[in-house]
N, C-alpha and C. Protein backbone atom coordinates (compact mmCIF):
# COMPACT_ATOMS: atom_id res chain seq x y z
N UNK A 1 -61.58 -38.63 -1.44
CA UNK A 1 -61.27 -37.26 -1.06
C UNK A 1 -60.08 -36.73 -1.87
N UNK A 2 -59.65 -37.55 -2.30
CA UNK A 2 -58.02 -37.12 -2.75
C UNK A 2 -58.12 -36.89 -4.40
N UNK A 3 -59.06 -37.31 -4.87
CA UNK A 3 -59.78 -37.31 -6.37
C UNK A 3 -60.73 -35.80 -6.70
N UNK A 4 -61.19 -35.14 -5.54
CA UNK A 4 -61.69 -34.10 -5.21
C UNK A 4 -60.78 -32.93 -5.42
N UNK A 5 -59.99 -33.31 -4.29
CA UNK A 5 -58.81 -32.14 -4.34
C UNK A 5 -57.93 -31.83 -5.69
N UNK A 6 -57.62 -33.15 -6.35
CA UNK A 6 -56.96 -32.87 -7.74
C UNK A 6 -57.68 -32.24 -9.04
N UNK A 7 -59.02 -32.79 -8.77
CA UNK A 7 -60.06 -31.93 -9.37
C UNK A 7 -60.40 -30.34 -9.25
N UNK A 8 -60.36 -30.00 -8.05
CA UNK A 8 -60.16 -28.40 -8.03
C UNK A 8 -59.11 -28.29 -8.41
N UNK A 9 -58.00 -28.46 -7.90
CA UNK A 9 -56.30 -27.83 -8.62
C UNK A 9 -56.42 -27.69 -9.79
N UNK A 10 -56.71 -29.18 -11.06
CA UNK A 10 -57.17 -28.51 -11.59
C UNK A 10 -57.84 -27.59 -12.66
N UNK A 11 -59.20 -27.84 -12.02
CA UNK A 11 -59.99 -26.69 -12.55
C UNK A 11 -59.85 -25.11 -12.24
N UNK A 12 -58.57 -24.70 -10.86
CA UNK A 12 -57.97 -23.69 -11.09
C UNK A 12 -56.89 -23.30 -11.84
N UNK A 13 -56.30 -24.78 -11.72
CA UNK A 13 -54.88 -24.48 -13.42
C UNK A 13 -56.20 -23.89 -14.70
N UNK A 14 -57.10 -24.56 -14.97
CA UNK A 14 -57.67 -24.21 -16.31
C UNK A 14 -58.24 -22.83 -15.86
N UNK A 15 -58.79 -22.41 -14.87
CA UNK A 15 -59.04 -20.77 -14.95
C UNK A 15 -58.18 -20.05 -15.05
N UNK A 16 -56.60 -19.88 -14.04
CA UNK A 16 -55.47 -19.55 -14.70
C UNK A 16 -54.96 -19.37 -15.92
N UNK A 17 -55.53 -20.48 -16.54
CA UNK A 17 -54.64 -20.10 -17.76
C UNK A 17 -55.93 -19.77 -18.84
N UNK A 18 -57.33 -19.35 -18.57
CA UNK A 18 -57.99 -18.60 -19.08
C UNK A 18 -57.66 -17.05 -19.20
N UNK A 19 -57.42 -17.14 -17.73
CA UNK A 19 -56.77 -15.45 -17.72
C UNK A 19 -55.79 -14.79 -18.15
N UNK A 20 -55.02 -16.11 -18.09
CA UNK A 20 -53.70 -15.52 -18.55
C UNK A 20 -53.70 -15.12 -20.20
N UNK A 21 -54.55 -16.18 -21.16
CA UNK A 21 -54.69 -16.19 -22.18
C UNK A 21 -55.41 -14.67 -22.36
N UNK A 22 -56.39 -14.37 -21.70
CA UNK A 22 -56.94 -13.03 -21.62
C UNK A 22 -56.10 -11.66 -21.42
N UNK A 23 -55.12 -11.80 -20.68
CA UNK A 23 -54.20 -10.82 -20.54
C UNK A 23 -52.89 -10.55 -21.53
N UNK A 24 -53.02 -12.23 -22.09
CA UNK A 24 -52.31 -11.93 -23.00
C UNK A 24 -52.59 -11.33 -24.78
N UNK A 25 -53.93 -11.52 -24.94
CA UNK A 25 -54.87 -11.29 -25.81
C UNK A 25 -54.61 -9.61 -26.02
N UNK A 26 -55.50 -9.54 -24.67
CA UNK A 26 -55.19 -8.09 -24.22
C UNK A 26 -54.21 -7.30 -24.69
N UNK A 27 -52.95 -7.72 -23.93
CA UNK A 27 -51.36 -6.80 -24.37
C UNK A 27 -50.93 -7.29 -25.88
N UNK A 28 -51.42 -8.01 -26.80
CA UNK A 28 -50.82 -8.02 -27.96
C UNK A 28 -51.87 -7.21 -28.89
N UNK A 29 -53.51 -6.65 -28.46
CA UNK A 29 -54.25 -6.12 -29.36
C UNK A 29 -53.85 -4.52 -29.00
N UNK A 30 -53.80 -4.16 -27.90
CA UNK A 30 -53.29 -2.69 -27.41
C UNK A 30 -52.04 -2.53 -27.42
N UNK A 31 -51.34 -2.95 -27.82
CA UNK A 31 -49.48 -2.72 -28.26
C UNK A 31 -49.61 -2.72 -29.62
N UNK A 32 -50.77 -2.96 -30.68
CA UNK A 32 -50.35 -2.69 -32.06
C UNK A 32 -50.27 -0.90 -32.42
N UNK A 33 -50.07 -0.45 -33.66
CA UNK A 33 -49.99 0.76 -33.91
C UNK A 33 -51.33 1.56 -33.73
N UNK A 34 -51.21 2.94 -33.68
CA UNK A 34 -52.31 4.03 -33.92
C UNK A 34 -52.98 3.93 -35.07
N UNK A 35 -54.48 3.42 -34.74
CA UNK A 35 -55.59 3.69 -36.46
C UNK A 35 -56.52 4.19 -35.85
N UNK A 36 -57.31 5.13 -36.94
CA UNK A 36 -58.51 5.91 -36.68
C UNK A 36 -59.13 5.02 -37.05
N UNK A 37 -60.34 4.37 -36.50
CA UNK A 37 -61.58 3.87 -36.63
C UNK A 37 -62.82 4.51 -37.92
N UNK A 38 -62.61 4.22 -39.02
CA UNK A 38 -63.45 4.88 -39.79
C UNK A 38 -64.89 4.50 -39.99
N UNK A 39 -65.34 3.55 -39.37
CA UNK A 39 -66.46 2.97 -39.66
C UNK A 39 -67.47 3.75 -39.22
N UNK A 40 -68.97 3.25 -39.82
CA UNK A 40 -69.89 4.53 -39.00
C UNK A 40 -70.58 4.20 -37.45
N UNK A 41 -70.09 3.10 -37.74
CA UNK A 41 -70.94 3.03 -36.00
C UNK A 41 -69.69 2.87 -35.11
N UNK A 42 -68.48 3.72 -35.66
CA UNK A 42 -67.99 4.03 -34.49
C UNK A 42 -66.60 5.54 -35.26
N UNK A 43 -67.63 6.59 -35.83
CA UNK A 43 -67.09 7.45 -36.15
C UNK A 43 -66.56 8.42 -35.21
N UNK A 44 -66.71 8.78 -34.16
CA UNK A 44 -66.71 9.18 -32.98
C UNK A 44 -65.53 8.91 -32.37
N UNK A 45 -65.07 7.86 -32.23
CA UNK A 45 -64.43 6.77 -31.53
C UNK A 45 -62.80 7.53 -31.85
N UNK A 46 -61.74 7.26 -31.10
CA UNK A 46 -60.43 7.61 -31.79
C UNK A 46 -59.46 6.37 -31.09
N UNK A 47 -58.96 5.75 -31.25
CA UNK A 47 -57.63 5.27 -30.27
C UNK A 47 -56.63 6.22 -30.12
N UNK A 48 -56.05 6.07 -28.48
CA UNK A 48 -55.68 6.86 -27.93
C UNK A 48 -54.70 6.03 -27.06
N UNK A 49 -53.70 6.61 -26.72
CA UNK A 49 -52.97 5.99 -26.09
C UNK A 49 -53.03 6.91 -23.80
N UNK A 50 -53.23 5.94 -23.48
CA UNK A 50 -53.65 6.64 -21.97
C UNK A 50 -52.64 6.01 -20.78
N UNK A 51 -51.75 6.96 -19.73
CA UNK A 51 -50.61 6.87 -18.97
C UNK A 51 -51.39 6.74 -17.92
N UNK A 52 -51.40 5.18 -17.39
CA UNK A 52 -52.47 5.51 -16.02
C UNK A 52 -51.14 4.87 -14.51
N UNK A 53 -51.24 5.77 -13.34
CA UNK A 53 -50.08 5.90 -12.60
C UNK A 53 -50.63 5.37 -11.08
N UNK A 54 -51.44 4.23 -11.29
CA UNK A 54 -52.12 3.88 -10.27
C UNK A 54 -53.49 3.88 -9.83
N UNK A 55 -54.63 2.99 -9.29
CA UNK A 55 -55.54 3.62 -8.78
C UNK A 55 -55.78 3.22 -7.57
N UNK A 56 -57.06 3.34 -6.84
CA UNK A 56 -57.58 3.28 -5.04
C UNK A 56 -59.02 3.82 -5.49
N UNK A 57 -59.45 3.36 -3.89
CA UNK A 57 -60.80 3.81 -3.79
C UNK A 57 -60.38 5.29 -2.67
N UNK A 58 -59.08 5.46 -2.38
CA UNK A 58 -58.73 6.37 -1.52
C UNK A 58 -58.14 7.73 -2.12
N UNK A 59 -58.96 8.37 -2.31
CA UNK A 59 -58.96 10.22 -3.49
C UNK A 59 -57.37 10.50 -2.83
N UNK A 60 -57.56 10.56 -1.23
CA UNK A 60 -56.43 11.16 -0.69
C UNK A 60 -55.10 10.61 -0.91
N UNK A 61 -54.88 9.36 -0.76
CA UNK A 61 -53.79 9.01 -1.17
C UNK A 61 -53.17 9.05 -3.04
N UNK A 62 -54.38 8.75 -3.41
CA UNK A 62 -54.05 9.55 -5.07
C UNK A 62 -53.73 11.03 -5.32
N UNK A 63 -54.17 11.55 -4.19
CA UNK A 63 -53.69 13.31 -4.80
C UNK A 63 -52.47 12.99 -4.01
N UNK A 64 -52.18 13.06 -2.92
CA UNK A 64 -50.75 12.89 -2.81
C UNK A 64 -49.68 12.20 -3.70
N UNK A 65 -50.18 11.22 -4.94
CA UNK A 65 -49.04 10.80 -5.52
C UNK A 65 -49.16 12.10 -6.38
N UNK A 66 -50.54 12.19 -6.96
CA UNK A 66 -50.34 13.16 -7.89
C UNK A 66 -49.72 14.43 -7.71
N UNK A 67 -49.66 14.70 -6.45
CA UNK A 67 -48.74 15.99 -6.34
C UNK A 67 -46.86 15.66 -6.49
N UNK A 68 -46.54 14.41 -5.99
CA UNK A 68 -45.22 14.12 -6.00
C UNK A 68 -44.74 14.10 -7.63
N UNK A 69 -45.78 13.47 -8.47
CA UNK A 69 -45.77 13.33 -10.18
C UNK A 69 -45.63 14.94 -10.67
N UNK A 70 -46.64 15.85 -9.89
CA UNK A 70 -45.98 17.05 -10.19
C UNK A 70 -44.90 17.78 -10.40
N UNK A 71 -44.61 17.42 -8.95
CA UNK A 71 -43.02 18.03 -8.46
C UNK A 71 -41.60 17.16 -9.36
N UNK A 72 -41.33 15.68 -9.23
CA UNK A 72 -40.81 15.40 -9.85
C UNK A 72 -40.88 15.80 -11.51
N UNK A 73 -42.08 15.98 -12.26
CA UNK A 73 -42.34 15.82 -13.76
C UNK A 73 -42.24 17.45 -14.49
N UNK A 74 -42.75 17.92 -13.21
CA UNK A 74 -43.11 19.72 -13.63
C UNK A 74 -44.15 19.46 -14.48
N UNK A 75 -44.73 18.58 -14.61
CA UNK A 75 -46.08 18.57 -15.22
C UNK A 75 -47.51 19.07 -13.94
N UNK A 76 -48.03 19.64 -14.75
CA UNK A 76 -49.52 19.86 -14.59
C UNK A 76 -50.10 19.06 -13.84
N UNK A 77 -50.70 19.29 -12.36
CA UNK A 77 -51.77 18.54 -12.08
C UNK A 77 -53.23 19.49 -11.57
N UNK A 78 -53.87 19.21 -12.03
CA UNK A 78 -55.33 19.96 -12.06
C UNK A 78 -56.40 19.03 -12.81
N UNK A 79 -57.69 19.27 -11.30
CA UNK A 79 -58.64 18.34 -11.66
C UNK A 79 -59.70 19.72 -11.65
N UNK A 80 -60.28 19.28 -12.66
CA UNK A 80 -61.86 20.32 -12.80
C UNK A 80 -62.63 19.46 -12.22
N UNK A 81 -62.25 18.43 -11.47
CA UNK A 81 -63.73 17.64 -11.07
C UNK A 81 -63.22 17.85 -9.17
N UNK A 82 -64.31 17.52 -8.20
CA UNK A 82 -64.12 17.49 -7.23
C UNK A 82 -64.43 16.65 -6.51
N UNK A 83 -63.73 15.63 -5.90
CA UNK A 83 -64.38 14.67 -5.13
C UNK A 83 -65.44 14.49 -3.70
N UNK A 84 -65.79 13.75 -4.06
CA UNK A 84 -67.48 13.56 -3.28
C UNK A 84 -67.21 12.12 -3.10
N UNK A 85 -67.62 11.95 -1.25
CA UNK A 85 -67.09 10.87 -0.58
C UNK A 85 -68.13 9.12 -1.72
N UNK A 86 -69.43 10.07 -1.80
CA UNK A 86 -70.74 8.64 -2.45
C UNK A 86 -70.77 8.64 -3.91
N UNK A 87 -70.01 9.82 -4.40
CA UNK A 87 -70.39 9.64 -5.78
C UNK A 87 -68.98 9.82 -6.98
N UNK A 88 -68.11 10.05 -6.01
CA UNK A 88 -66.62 9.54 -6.69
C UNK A 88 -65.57 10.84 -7.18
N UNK A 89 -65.56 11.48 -8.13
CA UNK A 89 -64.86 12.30 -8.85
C UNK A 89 -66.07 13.25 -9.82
N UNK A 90 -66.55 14.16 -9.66
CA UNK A 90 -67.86 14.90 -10.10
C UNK A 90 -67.65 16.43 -10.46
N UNK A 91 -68.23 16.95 -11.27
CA UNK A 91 -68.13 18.57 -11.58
C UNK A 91 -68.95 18.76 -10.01
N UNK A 92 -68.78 19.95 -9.73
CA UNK A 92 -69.25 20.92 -8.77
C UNK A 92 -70.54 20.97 -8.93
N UNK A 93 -71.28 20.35 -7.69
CA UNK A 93 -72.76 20.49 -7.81
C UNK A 93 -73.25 21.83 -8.57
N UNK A 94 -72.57 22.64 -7.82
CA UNK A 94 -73.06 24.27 -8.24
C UNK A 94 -72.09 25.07 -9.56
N UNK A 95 -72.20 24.07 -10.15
CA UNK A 95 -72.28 24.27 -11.80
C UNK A 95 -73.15 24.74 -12.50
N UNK A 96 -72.31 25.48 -13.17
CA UNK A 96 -73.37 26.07 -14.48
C UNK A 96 -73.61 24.50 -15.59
N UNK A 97 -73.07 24.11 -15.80
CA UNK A 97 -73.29 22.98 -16.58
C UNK A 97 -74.57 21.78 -16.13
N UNK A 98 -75.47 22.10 -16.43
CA UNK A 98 -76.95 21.22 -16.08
C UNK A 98 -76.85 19.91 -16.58
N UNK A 99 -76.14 19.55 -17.32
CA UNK A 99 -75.67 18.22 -17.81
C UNK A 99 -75.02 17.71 -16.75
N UNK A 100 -73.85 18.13 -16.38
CA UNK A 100 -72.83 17.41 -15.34
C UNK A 100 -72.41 17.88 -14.27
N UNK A 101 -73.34 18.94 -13.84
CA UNK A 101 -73.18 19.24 -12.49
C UNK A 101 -73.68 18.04 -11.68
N UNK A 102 -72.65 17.55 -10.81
CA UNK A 102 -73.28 16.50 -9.62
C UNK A 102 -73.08 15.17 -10.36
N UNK A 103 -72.20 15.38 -12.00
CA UNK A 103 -71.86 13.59 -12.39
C UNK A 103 -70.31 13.59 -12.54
N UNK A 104 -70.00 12.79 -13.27
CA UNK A 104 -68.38 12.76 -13.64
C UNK A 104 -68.86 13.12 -15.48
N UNK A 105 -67.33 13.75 -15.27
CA UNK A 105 -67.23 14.15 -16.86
C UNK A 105 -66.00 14.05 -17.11
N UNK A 106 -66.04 12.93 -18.28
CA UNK A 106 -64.43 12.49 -17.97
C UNK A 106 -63.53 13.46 -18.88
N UNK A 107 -62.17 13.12 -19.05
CA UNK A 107 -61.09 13.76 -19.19
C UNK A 107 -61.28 12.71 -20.46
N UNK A 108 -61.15 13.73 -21.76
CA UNK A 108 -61.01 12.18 -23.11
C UNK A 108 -60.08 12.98 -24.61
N UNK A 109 -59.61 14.25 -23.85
CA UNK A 109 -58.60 15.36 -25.23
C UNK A 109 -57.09 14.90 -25.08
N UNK A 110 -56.16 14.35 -25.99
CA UNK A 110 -55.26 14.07 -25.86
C UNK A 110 -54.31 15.28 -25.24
N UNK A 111 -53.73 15.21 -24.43
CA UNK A 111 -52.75 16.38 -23.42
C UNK A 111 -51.76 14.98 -22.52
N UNK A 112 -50.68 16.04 -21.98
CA UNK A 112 -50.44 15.71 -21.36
C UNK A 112 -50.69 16.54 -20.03
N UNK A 113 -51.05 16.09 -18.82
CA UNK A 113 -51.40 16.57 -17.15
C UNK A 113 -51.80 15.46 -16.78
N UNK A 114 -51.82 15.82 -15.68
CA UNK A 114 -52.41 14.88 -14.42
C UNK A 114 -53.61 15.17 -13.57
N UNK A 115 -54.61 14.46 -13.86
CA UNK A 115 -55.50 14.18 -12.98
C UNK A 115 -56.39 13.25 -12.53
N UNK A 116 -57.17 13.09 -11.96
CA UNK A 116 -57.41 11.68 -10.91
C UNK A 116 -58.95 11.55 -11.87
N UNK A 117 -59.15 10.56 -12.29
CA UNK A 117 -60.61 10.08 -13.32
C UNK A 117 -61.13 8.93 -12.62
N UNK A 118 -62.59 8.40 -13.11
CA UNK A 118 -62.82 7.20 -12.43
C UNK A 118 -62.70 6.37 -13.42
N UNK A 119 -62.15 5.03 -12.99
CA UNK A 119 -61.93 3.92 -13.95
C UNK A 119 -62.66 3.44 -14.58
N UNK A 120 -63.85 3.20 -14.22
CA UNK A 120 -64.82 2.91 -15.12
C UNK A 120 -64.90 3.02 -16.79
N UNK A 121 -64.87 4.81 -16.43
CA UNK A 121 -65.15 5.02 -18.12
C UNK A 121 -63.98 4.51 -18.95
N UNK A 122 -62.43 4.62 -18.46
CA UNK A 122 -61.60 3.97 -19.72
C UNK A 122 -61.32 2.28 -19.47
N UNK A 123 -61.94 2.02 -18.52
CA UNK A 123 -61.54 0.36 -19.20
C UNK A 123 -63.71 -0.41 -18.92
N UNK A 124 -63.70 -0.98 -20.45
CA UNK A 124 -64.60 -1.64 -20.39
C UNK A 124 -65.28 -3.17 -19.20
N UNK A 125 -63.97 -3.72 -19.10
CA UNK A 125 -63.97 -4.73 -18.63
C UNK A 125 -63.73 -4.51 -16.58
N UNK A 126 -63.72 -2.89 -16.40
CA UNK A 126 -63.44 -2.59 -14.89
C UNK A 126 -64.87 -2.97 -14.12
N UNK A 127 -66.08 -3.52 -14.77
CA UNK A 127 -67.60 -3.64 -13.88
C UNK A 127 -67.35 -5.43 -13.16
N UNK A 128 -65.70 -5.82 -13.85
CA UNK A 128 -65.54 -7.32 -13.16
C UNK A 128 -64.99 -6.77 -11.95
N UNK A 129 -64.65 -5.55 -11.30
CA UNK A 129 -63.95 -5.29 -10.30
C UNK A 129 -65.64 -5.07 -9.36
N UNK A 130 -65.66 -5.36 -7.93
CA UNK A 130 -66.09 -5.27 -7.07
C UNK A 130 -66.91 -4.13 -6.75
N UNK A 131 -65.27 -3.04 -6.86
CA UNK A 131 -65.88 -1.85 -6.44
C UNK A 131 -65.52 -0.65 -7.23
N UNK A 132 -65.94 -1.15 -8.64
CA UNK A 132 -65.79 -0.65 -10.19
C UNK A 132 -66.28 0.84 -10.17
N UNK A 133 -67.77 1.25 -9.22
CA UNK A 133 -68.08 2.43 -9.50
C UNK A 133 -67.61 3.64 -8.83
N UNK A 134 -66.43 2.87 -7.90
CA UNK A 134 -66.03 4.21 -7.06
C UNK A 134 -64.61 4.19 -7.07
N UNK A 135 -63.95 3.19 -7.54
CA UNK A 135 -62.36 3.62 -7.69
C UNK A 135 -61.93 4.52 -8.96
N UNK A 136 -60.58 5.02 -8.55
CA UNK A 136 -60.23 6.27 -9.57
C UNK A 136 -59.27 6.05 -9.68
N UNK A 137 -58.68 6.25 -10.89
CA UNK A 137 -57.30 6.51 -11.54
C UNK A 137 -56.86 7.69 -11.75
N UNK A 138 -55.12 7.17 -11.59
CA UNK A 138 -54.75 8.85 -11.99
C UNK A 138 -53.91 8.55 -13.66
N UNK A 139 -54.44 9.46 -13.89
CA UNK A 139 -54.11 9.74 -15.48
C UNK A 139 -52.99 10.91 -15.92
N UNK A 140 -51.88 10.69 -16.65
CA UNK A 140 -50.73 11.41 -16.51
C UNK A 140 -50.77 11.90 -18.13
N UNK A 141 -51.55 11.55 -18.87
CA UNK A 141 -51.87 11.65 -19.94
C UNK A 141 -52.18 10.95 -20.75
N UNK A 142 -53.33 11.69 -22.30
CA UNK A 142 -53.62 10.96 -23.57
C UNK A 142 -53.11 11.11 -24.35
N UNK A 143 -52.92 10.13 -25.13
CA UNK A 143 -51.70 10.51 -26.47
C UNK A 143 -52.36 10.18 -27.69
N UNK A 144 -52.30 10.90 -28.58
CA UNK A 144 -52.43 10.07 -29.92
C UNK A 144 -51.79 9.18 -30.60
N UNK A 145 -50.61 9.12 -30.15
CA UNK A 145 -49.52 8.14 -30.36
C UNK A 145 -48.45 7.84 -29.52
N UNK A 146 -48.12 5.91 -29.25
CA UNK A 146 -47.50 5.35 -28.72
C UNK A 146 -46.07 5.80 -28.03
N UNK A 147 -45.05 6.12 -28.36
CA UNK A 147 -44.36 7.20 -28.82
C UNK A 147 -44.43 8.37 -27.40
N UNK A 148 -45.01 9.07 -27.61
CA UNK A 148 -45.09 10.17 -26.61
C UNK A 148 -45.78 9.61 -25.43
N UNK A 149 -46.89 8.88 -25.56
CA UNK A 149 -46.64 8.29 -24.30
C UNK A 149 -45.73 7.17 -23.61
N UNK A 150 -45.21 6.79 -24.48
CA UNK A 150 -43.51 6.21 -23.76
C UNK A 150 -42.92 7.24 -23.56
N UNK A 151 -43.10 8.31 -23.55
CA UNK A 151 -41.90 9.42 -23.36
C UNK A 151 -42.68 9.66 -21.41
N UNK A 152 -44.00 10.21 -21.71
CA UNK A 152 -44.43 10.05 -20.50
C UNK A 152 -44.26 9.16 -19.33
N UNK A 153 -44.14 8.18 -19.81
CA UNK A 153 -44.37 7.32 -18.98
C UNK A 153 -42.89 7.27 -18.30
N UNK A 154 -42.01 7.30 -19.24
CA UNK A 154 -40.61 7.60 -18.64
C UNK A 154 -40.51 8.46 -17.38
N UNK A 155 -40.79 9.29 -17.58
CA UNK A 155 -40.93 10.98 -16.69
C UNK A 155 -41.96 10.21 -15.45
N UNK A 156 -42.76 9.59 -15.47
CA UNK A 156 -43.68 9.09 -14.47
C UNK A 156 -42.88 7.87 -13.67
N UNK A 157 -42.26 7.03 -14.09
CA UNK A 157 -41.92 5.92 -13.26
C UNK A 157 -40.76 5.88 -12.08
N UNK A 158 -40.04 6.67 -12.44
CA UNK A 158 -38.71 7.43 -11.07
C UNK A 158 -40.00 7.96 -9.90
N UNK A 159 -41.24 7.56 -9.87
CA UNK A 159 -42.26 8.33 -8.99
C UNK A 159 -43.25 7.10 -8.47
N UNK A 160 -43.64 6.67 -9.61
CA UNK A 160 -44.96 5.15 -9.76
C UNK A 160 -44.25 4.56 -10.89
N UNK A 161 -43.19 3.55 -10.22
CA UNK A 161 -42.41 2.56 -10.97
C UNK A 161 -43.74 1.24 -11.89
N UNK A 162 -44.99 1.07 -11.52
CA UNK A 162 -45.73 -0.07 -11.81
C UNK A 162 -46.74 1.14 -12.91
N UNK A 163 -46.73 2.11 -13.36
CA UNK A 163 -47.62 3.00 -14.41
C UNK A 163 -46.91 2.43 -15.66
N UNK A 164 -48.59 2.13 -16.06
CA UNK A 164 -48.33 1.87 -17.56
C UNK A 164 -49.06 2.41 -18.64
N UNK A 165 -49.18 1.84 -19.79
CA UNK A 165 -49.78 2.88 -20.87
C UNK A 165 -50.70 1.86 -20.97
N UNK A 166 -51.90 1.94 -21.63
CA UNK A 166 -53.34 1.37 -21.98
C UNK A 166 -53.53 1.87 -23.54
N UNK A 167 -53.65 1.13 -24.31
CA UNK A 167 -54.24 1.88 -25.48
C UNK A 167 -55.33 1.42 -25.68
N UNK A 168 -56.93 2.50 -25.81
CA UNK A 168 -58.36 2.47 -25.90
C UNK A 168 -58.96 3.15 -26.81
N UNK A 169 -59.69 2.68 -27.35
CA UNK A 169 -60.70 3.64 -27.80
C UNK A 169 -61.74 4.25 -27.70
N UNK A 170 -61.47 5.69 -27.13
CA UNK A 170 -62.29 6.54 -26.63
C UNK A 170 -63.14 7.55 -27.77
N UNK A 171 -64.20 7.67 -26.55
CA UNK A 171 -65.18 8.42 -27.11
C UNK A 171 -65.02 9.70 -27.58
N UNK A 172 -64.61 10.58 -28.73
CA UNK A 172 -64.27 11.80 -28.72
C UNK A 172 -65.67 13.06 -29.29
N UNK A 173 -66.84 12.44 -29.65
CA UNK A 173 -68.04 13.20 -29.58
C UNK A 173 -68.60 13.77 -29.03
N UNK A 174 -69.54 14.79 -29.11
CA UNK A 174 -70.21 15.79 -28.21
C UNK A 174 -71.02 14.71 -27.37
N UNK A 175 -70.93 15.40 -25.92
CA UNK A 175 -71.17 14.64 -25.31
C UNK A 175 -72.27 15.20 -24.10
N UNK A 176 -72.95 16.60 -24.89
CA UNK A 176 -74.08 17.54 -24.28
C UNK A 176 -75.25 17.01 -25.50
C-alpha cells in the first residue's frame, strides 16, 4: 500500500511540473516583442497585446467591477453586446446585422475601453476549462504594443490588483 501512495505523489510531482513547464513556455513566448505575422496563411492575423481584469461565469459581478475600472480610470466602459443568461455575451437578437444578431462578436480593434468579452475567442487553450463556453472576461484594452498596455494596466490594478496583459494573435479580417 505504501508503494502505491508514493507512486501517485509522484506521478502528481510529474504533472506539476508539466504545467508548470507549460506556463512557463507560455510567459516567455508572449513577453517577447511586437511582430506582424507576414506569412500567407496567417495574413490576417496581427499580435496584439490584450489587458484582461478578471473573469466569472457571473455578467453581474463583472459589470460591477467594470463600472468601478470606470470610475477609478475615467476610461470608457461600453459593451455593444448584451448579455443572455444561455448564450453568454451576444449582439441584440433584434439586430440589423443577420450575421450576428443572437451570436457574440468579439471586440478585436486595438483601443483602449472596457468591456466584458467571452474567453473563449482570445485564449486558444480556454476549451481545457470546464465551463469554457460561457465564462467572460473583462477586457480593459488592445494594444499594438507592450508599452501602452503596461501603461494600462497600471491605471487598472489600484482596482483588479491580479489583471494582466496576454499577448495573442488575433484575428483582424473581415469577418461578414
Amino acid at each position: 500500500m505504501k508503494n502505491v501512495c508514493c507512486m501517485s505523489s509522484k506521478f502528481y510531482q510529474k504533472i506539476f511540473l508539466v504545467i508548470a513547464l507549460i506556463f512557463l513556455y507560455d510567459s516567455i513566448v508572449f513577453s517577447q516583442t511586437t511582430t506582424k505575422i507576414e506569412t500567407p496563411d496567417n495574413e490576417h492575423y496581427e499580435w496584439v497585446y490584450i489587458v484582461f481584469a478578471g473573469t466569472s461565469l457571473d455578467f453581474h459581478a463583472l459589470d460591477s467591477v467594470c463600472n468601478k475600472i470606470a470610475i477609478v480610470t475615467s476610461e470608457k466602459y461600453s459593451n455593444k453586446l448584451v448579455y443572455d443568461k444561455q448564450r453568454g455575451m451576444i449582439v441584440p437578437d433584434s439586430s440589423d446585422d443577420e450575421l450576428y444578431a443572437g451570436d457574440y462578436s468579439p471586440r478585436r480593434y486595438p483601443e483602449e475601453s472596457i468591456s466584458i468579452e467571452m474567453l473563449w475567442y482570445y485564449f486558444q487553450n480556454a476549451s481545457l476549462l470546464s465551463d469554457s463556453d460561457k465564462r467572460m472576461a473583462i477586457v480593459t484594452g488592445i494594444f499594438e504594443n507592450k508599452s501602452d498596455a503596461q501603461e494600462n494596466l497600471k491605471k487598472i490594478r489600484p482596482v483588479v490588483p491580479d489583471a494582466y496583459i496576454k499577448r495573442i494573435e488575433l484575428y483582424m479580417g473581415c469577418m461578414h
